[in-house]
PDB file of N, CA and C in Angstrom:
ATOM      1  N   UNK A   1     111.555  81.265  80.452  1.00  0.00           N
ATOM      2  CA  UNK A   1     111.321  82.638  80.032  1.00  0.00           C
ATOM      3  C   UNK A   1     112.487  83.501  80.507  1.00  0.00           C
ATOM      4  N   UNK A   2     112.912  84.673  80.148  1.00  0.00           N
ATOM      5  CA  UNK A   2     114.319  85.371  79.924  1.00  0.00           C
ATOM      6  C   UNK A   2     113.568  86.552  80.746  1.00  0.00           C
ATOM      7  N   UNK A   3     114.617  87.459  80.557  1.00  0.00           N
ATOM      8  CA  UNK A   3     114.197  88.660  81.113  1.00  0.00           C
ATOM      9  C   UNK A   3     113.124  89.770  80.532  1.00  0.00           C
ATOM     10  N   UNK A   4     112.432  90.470  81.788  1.00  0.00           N
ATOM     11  CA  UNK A   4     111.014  90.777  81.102  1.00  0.00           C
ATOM     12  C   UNK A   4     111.362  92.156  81.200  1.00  0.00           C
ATOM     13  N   UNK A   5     110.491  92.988  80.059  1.00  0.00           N
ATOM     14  CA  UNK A   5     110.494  94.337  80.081  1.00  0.00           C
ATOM     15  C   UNK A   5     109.185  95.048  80.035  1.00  0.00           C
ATOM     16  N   UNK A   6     108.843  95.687  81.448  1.00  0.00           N
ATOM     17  CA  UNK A   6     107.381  96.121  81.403  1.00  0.00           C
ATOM     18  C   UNK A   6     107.810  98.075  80.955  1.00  0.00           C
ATOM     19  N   UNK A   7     106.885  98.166  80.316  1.00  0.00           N
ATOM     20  CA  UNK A   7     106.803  99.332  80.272  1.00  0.00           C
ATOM     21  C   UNK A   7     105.409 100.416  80.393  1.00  0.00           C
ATOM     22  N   UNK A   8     105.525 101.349  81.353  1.00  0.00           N
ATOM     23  CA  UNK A   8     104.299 102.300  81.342  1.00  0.00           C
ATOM     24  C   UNK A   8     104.776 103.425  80.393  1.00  0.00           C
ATOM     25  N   UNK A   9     103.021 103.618  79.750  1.00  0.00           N
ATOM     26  CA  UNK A   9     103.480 104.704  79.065  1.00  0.00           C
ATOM     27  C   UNK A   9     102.060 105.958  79.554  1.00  0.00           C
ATOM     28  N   UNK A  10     102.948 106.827  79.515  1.00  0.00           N
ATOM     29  CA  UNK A  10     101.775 107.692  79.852  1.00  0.00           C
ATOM     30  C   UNK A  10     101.342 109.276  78.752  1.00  0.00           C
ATOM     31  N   UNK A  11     100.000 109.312  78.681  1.00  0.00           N
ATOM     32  CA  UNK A  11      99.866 109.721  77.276  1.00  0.00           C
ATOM     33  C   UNK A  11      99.578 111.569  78.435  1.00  0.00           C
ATOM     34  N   UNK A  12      99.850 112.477  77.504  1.00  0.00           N
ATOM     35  CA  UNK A  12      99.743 113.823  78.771  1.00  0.00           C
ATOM     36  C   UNK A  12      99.666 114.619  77.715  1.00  0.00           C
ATOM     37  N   UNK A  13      98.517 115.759  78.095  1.00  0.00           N
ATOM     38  CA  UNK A  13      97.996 116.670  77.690  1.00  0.00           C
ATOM     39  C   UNK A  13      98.611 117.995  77.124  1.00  0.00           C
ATOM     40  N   UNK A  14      99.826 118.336  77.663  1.00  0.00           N
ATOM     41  CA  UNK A  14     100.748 119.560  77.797  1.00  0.00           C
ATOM     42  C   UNK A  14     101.807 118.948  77.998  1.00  0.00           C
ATOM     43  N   UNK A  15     102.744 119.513  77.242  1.00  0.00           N
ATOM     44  CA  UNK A  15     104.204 119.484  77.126  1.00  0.00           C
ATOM     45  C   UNK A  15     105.133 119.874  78.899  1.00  0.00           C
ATOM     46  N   UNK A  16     104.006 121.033  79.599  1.00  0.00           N
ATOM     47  CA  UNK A  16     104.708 121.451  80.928  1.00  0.00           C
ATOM     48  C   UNK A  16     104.668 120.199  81.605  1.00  0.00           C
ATOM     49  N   UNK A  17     103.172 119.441  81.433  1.00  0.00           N
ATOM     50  CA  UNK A  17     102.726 118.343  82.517  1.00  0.00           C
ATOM     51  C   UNK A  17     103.729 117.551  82.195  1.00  0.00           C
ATOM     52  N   UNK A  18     104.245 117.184  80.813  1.00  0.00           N
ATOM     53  CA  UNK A  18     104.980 116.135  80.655  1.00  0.00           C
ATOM     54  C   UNK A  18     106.374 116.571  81.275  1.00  0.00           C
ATOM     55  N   UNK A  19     107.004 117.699  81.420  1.00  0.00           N
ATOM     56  CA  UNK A  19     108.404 117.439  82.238  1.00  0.00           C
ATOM     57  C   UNK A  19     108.129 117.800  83.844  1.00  0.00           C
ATOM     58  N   UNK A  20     106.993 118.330  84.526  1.00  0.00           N
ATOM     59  CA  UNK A  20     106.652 117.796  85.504  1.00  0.00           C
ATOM     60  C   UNK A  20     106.237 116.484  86.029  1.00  0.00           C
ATOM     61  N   UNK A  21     106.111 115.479  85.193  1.00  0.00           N
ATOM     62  CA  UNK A  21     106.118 114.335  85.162  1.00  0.00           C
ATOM     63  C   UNK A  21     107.510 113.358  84.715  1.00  0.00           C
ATOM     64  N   UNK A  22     108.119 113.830  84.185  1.00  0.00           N
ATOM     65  CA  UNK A  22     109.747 113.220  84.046  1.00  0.00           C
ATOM     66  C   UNK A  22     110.047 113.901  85.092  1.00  0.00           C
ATOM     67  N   UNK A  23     110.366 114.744  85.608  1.00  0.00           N
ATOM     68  CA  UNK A  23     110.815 115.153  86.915  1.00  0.00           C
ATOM     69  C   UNK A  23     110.642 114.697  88.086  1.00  0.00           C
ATOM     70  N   UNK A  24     109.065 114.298  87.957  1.00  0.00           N
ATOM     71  CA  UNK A  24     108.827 112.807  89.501  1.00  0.00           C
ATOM     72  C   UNK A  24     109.538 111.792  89.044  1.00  0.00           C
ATOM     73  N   UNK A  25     109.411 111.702  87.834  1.00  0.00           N
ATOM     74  CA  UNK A  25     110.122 109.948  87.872  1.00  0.00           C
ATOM     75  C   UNK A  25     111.304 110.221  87.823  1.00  0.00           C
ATOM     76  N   UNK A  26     112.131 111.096  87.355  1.00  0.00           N
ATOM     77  CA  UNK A  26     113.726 111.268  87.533  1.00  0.00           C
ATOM     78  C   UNK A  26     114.156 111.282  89.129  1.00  0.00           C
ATOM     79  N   UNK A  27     113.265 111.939  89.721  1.00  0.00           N
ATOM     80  CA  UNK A  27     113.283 112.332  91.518  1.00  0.00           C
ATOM     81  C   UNK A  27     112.913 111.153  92.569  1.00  0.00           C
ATOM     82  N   UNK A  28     112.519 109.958  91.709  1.00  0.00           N
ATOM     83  CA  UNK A  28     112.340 108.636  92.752  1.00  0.00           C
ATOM     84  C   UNK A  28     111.554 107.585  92.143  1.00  0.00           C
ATOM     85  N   UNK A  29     110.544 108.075  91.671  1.00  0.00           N
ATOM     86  CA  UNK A  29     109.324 107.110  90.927  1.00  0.00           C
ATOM     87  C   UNK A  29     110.579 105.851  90.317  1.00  0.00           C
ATOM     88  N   UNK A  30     110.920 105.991  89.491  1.00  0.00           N
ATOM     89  CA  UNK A  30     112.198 104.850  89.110  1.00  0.00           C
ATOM     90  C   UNK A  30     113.063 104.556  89.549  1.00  0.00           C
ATOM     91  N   UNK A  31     113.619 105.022  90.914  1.00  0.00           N
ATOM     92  CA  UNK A  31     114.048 104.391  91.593  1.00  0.00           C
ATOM     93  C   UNK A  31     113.147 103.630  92.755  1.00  0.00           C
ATOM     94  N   UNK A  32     112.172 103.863  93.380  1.00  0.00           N
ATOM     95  CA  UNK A  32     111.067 103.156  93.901  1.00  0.00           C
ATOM     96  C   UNK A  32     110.895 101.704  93.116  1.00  0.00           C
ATOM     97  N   UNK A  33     110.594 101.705  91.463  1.00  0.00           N
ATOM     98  CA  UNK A  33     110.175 100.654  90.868  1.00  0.00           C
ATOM     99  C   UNK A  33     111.462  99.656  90.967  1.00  0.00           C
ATOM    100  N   UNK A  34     112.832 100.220  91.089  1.00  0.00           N
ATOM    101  CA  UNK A  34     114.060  99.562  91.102  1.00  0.00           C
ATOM    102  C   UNK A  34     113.955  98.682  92.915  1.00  0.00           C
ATOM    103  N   UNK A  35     114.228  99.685  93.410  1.00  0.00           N
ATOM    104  CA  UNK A  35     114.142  99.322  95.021  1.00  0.00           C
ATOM    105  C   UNK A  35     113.059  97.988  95.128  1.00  0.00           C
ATOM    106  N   UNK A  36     111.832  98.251  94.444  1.00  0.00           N
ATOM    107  CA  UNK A  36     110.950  97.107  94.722  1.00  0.00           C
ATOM    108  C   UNK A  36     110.847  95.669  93.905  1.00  0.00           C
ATOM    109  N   UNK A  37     112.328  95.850  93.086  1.00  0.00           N
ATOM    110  CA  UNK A  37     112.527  94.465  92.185  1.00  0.00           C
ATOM    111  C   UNK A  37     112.971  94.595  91.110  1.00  0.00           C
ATOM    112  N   UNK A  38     112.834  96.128  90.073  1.00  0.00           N
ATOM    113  CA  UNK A  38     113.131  95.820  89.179  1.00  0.00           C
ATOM    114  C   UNK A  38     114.840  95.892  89.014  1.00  0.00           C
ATOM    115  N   UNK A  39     114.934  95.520  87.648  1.00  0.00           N
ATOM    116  CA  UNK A  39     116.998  95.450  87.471  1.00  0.00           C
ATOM    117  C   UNK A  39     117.493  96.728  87.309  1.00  0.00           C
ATOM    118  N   UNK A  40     116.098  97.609  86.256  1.00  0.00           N
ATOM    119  CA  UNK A  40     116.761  98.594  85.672  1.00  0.00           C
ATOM    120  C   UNK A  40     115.676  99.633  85.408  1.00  0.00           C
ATOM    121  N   UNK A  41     116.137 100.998  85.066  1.00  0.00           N
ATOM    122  CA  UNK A  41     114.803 101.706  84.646  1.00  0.00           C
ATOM    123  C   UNK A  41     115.053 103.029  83.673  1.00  0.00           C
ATOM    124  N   UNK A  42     114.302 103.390  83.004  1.00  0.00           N
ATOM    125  CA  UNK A  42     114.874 104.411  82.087  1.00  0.00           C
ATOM    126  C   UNK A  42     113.492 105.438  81.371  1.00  0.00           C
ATOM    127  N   UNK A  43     113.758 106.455  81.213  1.00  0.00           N
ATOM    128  CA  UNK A  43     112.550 107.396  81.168  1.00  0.00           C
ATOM    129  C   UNK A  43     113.000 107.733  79.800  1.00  0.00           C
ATOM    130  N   UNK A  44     112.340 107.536  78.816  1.00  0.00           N
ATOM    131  CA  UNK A  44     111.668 108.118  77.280  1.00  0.00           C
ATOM    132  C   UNK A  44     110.781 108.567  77.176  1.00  0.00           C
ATOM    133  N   UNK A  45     111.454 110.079  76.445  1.00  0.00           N
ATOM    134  CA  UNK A  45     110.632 110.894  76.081  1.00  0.00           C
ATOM    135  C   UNK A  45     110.224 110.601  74.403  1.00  0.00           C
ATOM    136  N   UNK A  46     109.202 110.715  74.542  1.00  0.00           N
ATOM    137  CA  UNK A  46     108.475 110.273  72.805  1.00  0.00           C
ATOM    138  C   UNK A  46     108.812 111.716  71.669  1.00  0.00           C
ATOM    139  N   UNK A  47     110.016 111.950  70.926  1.00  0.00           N
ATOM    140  CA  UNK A  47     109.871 112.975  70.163  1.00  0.00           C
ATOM    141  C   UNK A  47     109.176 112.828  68.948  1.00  0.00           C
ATOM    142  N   UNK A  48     109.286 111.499  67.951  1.00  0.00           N
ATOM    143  CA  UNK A  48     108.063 111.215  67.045  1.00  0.00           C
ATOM    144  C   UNK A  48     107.628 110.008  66.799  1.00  0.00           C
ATOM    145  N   UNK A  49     106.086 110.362  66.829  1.00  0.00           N
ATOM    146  CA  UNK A  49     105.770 111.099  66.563  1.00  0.00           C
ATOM    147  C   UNK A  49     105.486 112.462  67.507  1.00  0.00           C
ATOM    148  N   UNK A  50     105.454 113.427  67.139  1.00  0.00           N
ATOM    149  CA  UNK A  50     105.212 114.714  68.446  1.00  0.00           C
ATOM    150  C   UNK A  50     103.934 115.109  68.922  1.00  0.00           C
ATOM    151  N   UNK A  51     102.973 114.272  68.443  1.00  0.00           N
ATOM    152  CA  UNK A  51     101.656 114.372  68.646  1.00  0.00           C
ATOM    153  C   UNK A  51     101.176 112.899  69.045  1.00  0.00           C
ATOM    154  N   UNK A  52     100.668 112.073  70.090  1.00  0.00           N
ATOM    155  CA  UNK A  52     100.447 112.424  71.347  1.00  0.00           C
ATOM    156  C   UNK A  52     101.239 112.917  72.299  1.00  0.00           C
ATOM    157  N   UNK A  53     101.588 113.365  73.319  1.00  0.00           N
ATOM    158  CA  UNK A  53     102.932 113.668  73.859  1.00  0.00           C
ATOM    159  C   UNK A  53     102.497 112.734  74.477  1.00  0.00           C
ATOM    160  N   UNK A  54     103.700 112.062  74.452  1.00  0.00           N
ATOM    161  CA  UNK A  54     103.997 110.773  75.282  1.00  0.00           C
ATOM    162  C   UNK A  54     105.424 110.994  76.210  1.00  0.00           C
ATOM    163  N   UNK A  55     105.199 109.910  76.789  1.00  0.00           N
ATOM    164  CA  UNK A  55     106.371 109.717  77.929  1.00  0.00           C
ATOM    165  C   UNK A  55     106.745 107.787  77.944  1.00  0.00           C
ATOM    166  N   UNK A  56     107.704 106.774  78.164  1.00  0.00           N
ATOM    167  CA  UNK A  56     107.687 105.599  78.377  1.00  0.00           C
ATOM    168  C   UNK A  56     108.689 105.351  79.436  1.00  0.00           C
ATOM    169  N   UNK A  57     108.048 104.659  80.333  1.00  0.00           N
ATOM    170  CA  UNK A  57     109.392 104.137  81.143  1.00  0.00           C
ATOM    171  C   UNK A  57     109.441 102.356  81.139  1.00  0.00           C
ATOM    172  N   UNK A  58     110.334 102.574  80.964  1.00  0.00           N
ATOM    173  CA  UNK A  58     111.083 101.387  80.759  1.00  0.00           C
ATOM    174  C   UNK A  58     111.757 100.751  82.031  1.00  0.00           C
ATOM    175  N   UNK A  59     110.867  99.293  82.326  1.00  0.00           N
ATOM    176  CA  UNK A  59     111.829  98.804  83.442  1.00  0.00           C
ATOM    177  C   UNK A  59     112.068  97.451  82.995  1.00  0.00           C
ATOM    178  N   UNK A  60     113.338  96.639  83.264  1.00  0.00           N
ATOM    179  CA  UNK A  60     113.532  95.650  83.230  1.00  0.00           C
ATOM    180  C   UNK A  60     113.635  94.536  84.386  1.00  0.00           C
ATOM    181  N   UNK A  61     113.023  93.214  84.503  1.00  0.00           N
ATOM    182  CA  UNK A  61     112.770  92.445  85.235  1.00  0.00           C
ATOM    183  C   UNK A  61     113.439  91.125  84.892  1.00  0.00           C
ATOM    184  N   UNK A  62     114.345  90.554  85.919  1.00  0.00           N
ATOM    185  CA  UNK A  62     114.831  89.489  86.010  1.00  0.00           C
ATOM    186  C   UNK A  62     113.993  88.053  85.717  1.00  0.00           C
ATOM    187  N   UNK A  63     113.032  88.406  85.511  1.00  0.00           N
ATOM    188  CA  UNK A  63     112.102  87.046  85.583  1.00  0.00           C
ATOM    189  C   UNK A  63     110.417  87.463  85.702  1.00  0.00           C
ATOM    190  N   UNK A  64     109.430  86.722  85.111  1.00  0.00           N
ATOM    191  CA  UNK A  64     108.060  87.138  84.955  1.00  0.00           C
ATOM    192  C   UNK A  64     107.917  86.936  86.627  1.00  0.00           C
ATOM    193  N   UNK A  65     108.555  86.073  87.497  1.00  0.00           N
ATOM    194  CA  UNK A  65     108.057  85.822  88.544  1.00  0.00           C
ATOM    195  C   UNK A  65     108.085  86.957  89.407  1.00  0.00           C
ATOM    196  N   UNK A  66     109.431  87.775  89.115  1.00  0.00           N
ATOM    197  CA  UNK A  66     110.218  89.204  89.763  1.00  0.00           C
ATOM    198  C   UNK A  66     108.586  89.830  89.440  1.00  0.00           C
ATOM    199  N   UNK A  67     108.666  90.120  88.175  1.00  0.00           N
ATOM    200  CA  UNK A  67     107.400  91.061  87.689  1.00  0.00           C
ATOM    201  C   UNK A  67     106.386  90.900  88.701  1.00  0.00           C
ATOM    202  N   UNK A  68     105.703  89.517  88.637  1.00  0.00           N
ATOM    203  CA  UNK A  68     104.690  89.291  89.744  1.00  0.00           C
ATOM    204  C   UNK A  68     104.593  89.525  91.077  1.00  0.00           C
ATOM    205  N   UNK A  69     105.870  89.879  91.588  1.00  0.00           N
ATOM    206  CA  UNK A  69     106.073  89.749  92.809  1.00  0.00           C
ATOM    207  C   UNK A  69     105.638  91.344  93.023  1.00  0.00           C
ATOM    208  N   UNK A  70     106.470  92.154  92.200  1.00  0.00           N
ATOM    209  CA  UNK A  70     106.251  93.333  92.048  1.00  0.00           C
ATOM    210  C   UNK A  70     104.959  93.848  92.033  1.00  0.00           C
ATOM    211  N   UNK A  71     104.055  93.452  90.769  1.00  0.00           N
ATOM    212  CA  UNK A  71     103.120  94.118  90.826  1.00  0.00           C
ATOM    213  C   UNK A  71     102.001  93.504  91.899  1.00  0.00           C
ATOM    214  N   UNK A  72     102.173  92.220  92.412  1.00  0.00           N
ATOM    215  CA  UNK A  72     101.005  91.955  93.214  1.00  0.00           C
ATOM    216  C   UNK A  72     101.311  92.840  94.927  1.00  0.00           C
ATOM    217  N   UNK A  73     103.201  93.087  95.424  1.00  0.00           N
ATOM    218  CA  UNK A  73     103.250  93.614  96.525  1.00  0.00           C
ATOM    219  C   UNK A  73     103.697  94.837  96.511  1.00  0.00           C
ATOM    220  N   UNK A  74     104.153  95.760  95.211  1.00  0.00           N
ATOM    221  CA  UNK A  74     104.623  97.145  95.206  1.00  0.00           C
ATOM    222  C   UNK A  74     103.464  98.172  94.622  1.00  0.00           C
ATOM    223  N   UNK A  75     103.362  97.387  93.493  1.00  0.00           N
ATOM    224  CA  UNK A  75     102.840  98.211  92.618  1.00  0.00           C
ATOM    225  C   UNK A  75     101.573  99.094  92.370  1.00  0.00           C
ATOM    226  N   UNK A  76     100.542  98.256  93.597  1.00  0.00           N
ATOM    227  CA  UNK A  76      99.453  99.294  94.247  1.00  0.00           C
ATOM    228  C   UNK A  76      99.628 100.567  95.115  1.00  0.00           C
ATOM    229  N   UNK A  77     100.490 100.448  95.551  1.00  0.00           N
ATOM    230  CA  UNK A  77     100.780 102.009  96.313  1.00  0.00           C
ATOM    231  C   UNK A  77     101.887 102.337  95.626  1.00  0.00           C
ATOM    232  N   UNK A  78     102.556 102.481  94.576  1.00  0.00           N
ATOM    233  CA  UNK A  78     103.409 103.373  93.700  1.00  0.00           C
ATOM    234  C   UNK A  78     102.394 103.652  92.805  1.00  0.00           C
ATOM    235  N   UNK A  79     101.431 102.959  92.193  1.00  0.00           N
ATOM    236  CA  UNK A  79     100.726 103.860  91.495  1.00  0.00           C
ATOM    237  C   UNK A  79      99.982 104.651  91.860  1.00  0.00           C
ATOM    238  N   UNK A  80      99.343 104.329  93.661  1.00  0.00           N
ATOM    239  CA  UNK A  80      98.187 105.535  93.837  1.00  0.00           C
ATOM    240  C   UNK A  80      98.907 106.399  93.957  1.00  0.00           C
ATOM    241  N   UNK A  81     100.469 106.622  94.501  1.00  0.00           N
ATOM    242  CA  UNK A  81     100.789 107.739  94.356  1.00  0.00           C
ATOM    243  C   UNK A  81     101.122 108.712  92.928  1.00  0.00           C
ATOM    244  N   UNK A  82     101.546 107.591  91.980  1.00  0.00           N
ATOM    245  CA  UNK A  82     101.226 108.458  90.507  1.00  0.00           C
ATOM    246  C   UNK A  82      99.932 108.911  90.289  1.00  0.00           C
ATOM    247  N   UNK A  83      98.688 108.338  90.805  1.00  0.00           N
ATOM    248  CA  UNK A  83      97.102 108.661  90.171  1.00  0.00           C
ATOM    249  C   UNK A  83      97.131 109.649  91.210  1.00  0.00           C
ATOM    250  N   UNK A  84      97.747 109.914  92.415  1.00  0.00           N
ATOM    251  CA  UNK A  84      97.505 110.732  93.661  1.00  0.00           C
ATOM    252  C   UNK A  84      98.054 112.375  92.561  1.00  0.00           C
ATOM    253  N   UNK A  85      99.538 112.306  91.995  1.00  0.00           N
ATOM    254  CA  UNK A  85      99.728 113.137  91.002  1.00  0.00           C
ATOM    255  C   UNK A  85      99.154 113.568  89.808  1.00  0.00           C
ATOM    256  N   UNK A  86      98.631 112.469  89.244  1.00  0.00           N
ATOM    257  CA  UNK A  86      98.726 112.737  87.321  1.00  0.00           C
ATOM    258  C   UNK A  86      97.323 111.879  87.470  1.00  0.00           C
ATOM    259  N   UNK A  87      96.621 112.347  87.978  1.00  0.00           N
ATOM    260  CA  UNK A  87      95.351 110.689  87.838  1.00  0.00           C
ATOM    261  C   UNK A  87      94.213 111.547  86.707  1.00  0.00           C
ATOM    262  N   UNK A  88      93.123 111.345  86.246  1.00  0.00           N
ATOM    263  CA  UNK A  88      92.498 111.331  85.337  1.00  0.00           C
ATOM    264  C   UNK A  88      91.743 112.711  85.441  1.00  0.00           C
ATOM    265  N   UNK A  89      91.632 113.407  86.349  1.00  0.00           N
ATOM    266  CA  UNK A  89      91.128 114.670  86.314  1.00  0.00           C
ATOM    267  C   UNK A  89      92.660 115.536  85.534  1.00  0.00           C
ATOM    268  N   UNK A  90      93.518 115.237  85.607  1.00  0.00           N
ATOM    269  CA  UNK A  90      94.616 115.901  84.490  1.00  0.00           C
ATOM    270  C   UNK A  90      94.747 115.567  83.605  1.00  0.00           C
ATOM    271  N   UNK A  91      94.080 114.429  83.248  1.00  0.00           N
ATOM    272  CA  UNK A  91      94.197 114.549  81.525  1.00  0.00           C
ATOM    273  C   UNK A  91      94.971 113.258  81.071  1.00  0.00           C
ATOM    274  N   UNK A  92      96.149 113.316  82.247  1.00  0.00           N
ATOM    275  CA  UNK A  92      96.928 112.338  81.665  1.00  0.00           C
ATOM    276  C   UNK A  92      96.560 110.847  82.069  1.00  0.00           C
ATOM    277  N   UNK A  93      96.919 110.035  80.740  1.00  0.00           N
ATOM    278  CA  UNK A  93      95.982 108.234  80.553  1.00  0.00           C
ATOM    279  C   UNK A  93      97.618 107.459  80.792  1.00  0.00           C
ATOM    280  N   UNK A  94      97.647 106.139  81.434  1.00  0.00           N
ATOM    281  CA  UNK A  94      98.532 105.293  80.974  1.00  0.00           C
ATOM    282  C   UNK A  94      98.107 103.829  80.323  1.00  0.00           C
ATOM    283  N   UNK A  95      99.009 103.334  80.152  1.00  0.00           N
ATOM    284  CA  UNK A  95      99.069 102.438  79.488  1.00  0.00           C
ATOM    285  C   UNK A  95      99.777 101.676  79.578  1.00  0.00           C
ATOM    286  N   UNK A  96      99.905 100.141  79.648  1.00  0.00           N
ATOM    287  CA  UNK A  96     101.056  99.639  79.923  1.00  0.00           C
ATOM    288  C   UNK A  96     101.720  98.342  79.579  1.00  0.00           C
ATOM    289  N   UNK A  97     102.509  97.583  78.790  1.00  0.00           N
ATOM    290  CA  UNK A  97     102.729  96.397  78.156  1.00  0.00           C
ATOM    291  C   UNK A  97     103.714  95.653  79.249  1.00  0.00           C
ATOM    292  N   UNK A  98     103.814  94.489  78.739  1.00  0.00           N
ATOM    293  CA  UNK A  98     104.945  93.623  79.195  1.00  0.00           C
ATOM    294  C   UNK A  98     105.624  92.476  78.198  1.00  0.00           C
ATOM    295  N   UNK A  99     106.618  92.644  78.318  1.00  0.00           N
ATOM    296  CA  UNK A  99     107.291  91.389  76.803  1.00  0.00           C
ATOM    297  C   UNK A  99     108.306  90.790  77.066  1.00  0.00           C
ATOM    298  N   UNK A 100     108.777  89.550  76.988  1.00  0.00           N
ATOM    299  CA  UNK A 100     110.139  89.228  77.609  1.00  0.00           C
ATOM    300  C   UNK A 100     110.835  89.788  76.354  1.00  0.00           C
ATOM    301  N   UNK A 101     112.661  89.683  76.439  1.00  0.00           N
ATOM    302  CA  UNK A 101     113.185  90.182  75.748  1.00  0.00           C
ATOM    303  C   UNK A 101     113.967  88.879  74.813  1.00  0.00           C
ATOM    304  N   UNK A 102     114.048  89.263  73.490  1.00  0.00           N
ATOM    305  CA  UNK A 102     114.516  88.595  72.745  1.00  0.00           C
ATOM    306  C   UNK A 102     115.827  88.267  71.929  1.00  0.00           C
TER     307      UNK A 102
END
C-alpha cells in the first residue's frame, strides 16, 4: 500500500465560525497532526458548492501503518481539543475519510 491521505472535513454553521476555525488550524492544529506523523497538511476551504460551508484538511501519511500509529497514540487528545473548540453544541459536524493515493 502507497501513501495514505486522510482527510477531516468539517461541516460549520456560519461563515465567521468557519475562519475561526481555519485560523486554529492555520495556528497549530496542522502542525500538531504533522509533528505527530503526518508528511504533510493543507487546509481547504470549500467554495462550491457554497452551501454547506465546509472546510477539508488534508493530511498525508507515509504508510496506513504511520496512519495507525497516529490515530491510535495522537489522535484522541488533538481531537478533544478540536470538540473542546467546535464540538456539537456549535453546530459544527465532522467527518472523515481515508484513501491511499493513486
Amino acid at each position: 500500500m502507497g501513501m495514505i491521505a486522510y482527510t477531516v472535513t468539517a461541516e460549520l454553521p456560519t461563515p465567521r465560525l468557519r475562519e475561526v476555525y481555519i485560523a486554529w488550524l492555520a495556528k497549530g492544529h496542522v502542525n500538531d497532526v504533522i509533528d505527530a506523523g503526518a508528511l504533510s497538511g493543507s487546509i481547504v476551504r470549500i467554495d462550491d458548492p457554497a452551501e454547506p460551508i465546509r472546510v477539508e484538511t488534508r493530511y498525508l501519511f507515509a504508510s496506513i501503518e504511520d496512519l495507525n500509529t497516529y490515530l491510535h497514540d495522537h489522535a484522541p487528545a488533538l481531537r478533544a481539543d478540536g470538540l473542546s473548540r467546535f464540538g456539537p453544541e456549535t453546530g459544527v459536524r465532522f467527518s472523515r475519510t481515508i484513501g491511499e493515493l493513486v
